[in-house]
Protein backbone atom coordinates (compact mmCIF):
# COMPACT_ATOMS: atom_id res chain seq x y z
CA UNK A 1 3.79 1.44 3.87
CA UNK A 2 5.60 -0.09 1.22
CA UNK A 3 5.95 1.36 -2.20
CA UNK A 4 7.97 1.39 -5.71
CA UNK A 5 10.83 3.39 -4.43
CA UNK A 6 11.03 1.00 -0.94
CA UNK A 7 11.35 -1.87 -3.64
CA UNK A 8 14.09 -0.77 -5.52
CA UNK A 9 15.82 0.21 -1.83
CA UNK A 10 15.52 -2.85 -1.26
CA UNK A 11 16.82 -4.59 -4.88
CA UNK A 12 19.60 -2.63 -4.90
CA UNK A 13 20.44 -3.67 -1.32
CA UNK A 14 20.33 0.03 -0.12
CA UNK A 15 18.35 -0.67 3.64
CA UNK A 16 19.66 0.81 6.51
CA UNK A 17 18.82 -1.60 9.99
CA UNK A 18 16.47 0.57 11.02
CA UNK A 19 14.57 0.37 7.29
CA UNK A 20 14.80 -2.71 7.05
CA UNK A 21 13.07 -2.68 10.56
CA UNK A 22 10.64 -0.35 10.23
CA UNK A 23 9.68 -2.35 6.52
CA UNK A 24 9.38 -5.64 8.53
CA UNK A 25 6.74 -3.61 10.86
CA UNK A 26 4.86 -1.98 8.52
CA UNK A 27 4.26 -5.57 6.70
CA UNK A 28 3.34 -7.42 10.09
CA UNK A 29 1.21 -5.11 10.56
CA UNK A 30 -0.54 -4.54 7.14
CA UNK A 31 -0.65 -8.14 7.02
CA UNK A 32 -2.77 -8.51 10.22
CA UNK A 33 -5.34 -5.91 8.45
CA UNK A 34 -4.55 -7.06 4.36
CA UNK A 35 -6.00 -10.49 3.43
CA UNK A 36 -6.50 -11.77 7.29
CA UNK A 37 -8.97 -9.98 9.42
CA UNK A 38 -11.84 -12.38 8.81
CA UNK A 39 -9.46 -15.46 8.85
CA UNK A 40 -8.77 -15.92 12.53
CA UNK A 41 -7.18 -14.00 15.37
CA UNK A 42 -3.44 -14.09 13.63
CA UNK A 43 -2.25 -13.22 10.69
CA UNK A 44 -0.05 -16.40 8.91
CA UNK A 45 2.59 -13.82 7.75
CA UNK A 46 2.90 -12.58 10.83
CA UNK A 47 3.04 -15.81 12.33
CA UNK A 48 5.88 -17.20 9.94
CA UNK A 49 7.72 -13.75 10.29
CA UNK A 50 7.81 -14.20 14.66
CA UNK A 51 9.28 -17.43 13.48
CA UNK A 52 11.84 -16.49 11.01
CA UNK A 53 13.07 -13.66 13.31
CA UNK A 54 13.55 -16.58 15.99
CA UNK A 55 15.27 -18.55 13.53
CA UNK A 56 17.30 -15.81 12.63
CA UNK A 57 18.48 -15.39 16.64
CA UNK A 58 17.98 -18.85 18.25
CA UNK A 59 19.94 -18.02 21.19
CA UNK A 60 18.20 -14.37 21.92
CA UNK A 61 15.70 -14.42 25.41
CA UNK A 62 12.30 -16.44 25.56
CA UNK A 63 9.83 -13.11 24.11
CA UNK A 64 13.01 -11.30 22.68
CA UNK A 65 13.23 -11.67 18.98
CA UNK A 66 16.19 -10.00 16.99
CA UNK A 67 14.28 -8.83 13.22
CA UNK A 68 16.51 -10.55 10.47
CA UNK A 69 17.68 -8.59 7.78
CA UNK A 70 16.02 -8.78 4.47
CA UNK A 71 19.01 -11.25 3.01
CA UNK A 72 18.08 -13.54 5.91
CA UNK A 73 14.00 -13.89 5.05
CA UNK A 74 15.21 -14.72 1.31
CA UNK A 75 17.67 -17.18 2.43
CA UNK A 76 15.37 -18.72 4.60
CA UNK A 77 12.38 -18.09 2.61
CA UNK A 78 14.18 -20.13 -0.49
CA UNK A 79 15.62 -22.85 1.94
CA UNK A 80 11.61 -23.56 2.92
CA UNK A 81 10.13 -23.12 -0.63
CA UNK A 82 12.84 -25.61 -2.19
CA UNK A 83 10.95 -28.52 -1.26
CA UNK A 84 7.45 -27.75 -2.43
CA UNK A 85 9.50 -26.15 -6.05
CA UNK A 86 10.76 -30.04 -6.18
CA UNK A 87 7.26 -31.04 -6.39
CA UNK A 88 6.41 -28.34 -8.56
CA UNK A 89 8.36 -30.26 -10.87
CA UNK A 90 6.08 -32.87 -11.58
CA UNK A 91 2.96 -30.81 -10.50
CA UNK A 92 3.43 -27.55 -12.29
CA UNK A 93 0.30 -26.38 -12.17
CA UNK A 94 -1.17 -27.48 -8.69
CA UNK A 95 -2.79 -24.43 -7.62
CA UNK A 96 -2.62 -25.62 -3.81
CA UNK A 97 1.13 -25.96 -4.09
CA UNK A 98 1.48 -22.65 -5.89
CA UNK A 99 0.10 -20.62 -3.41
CA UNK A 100 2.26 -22.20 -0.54
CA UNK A 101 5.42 -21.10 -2.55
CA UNK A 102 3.04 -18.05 -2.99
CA UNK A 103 2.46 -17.93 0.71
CA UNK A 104 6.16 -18.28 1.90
CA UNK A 105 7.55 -15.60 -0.21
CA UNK A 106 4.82 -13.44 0.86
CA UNK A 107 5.91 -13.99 4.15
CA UNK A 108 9.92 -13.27 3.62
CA UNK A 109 9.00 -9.95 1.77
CA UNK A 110 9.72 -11.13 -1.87
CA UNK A 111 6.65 -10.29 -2.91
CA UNK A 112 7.41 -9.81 -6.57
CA UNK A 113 8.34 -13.82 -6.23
CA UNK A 114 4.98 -14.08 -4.21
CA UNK A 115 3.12 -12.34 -7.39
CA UNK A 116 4.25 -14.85 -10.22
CA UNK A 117 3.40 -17.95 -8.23
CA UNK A 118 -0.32 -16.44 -6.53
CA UNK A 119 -0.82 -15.88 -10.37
CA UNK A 120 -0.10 -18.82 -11.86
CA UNK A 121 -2.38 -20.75 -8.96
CA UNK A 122 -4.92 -18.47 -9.79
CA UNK A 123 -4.45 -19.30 -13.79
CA UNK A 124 -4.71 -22.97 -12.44
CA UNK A 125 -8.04 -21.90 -9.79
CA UNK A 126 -9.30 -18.47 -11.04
CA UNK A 127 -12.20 -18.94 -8.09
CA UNK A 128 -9.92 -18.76 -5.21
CA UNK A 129 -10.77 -15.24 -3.19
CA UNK A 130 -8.34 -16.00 -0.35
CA UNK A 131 -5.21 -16.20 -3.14
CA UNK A 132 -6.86 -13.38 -5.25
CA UNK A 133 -6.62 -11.29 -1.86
CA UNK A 134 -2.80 -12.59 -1.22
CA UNK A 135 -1.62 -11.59 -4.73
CA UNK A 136 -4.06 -7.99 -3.98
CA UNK A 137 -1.95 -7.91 -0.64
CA UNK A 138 1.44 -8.59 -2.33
CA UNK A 139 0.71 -5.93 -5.37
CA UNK A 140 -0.30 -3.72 -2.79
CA UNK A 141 3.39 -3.56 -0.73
CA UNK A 142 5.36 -3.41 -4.66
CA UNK A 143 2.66 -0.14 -5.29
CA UNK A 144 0.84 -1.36 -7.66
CA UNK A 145 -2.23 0.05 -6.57
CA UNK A 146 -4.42 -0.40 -9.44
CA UNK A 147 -3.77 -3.72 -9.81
CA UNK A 148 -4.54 -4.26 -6.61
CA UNK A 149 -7.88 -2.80 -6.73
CA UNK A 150 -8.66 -4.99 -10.00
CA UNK A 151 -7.79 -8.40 -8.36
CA UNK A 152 -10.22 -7.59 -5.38
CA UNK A 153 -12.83 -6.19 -7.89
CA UNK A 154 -12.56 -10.09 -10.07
CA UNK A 155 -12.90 -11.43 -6.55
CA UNK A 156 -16.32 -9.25 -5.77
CA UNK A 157 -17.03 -10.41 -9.27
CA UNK A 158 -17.65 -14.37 -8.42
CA UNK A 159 -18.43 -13.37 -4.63
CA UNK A 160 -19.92 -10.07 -4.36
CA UNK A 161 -20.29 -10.38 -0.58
CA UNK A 162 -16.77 -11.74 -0.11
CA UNK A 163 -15.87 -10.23 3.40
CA UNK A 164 -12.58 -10.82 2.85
CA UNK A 165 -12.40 -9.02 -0.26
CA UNK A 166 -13.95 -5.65 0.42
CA UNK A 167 -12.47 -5.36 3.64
CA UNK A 168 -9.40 -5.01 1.72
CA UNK A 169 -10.59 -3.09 -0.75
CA UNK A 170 -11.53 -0.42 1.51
CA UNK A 171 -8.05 -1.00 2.95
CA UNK A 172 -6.16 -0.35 -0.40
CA UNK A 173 -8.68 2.36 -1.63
CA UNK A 174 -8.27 4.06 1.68
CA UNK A 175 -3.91 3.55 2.28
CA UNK A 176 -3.02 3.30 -1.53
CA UNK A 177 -5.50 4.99 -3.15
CA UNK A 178 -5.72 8.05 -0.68
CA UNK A 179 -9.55 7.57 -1.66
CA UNK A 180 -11.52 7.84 1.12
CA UNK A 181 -15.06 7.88 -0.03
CA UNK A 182 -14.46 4.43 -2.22
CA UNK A 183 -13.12 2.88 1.51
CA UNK A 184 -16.35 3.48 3.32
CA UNK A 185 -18.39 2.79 0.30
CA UNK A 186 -16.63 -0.58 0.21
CA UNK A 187 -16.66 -1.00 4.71
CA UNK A 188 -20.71 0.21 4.01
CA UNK A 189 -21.23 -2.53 1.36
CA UNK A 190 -19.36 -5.35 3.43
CA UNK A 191 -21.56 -4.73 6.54
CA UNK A 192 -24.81 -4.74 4.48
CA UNK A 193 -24.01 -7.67 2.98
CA UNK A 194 -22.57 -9.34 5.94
CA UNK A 195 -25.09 -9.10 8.93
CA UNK A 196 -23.67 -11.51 10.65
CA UNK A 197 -20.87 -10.64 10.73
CA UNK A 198 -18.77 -11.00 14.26
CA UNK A 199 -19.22 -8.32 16.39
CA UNK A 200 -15.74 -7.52 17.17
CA UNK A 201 -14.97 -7.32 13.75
CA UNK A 202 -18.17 -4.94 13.00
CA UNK A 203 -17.19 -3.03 15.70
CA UNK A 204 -13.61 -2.67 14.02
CA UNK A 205 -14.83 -1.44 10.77
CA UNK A 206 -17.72 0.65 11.79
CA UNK A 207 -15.25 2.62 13.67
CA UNK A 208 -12.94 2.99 10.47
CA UNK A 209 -15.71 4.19 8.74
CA UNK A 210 -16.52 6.78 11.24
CA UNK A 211 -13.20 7.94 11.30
CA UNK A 212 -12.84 8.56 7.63
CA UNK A 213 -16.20 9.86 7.60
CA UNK A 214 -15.13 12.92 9.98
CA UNK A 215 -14.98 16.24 8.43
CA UNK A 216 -11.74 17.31 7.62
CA UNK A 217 -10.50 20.33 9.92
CA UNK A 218 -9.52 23.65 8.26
């Protein structure tokens, strides 16, 4: 899990390989729970990251991907964001165009770049959960954990029964919090306010809940 001494590892170039591997991991998967459960059956981060670690080894195996270093995501997170901060020049406040730049930073782990753009989109479209739960996502892996928590709280604010948004909640309480009982108050809310909710995905977070519900052993 990422957190405020991982970031300045990782500003003052200090990753090992195997860091810098084991960040990569710990993203793709946070991002497949963070900000994507109830959008489809892959995350887009971890989608753009299988592709970026291809890009970064074109000639490795067909299903063998070689995980680029953290210098290679910014390069080639900059080289695909250059185009849309050309248009940015003449659109400066499109929201939709902020969060892509937003989006692809997000992606190539500069998520304090990721921050500043998801904000000012949001500044531009204050009513748009799915980037209020990016910028949540992206506070979230700098450790800013009460941040994190307020951005999916203004969400709940203008959508109360935003799936989405107290998934994630429960997610942040639960892994950046270390609180628990706010998780499951906020898995307990999001399946009574979602009954229909797909039953995979109920499944999912009925079983988180009954896994942080367990006594603890002494």
């Amino acid at each position: 899990m990422s957190n405020p001494s991982a970031q300045a590892a990782t500003e003052n170039g200090g990753w090992s390989a195997r860091q810098v591997y084991g960040m990569a991991i710990g993203c793709l998967l946070l991002g497949l729970v963070i900000g994507y459960l109830f959008r489809g059956s892959e995350s887009p981060a971890a989608s753009a990251m299988t592709n970026t670690a291809q890009a970064a080894d074109p000639h490795a195996p067909s299903g063998m991907t070689q995980m680029p270093t953290l210098d290679q995501l910014k390069e080639m997170g900059n080289k695909k964001a250059a185009p849309l901060l050309d248009k940015l020049k003449t659109e400066p406040n499109n929201p939709q165009l902020l969060a892509q730049v937003g989006a692809i930073y997000k992606a190539t782990h500069q998520f304090k770049d990721a921050e500043s753009y998801y904000q000012k989109s949001l500044a531009a479209d204050p009513k748009n959960l799915a980037v209020r739960g990016d910028l949540a996502a992206c506070l979230y892996f700098t450790g800013d954990m009460d941040e994190a928590v307020a951005q999916l709280q203004k969400a709940l604010e203008i959508n109360p029964k935003d799936a989405n948004s107290l998934f994630n909640l429960g997610v942040i309480q639960w892994q950046g919090k270390k609180d628990s009982a706010a998780a499951v108050a906020a898995w307990r809310t999001l399946l009574k306010t979602n009954p229909d909710l797909a039953s995979e995905k109920k499944s999912q977070v009925e079983k988180m809940i009954a896994e942080l519900s367990q006594p603890v052993a002494k």
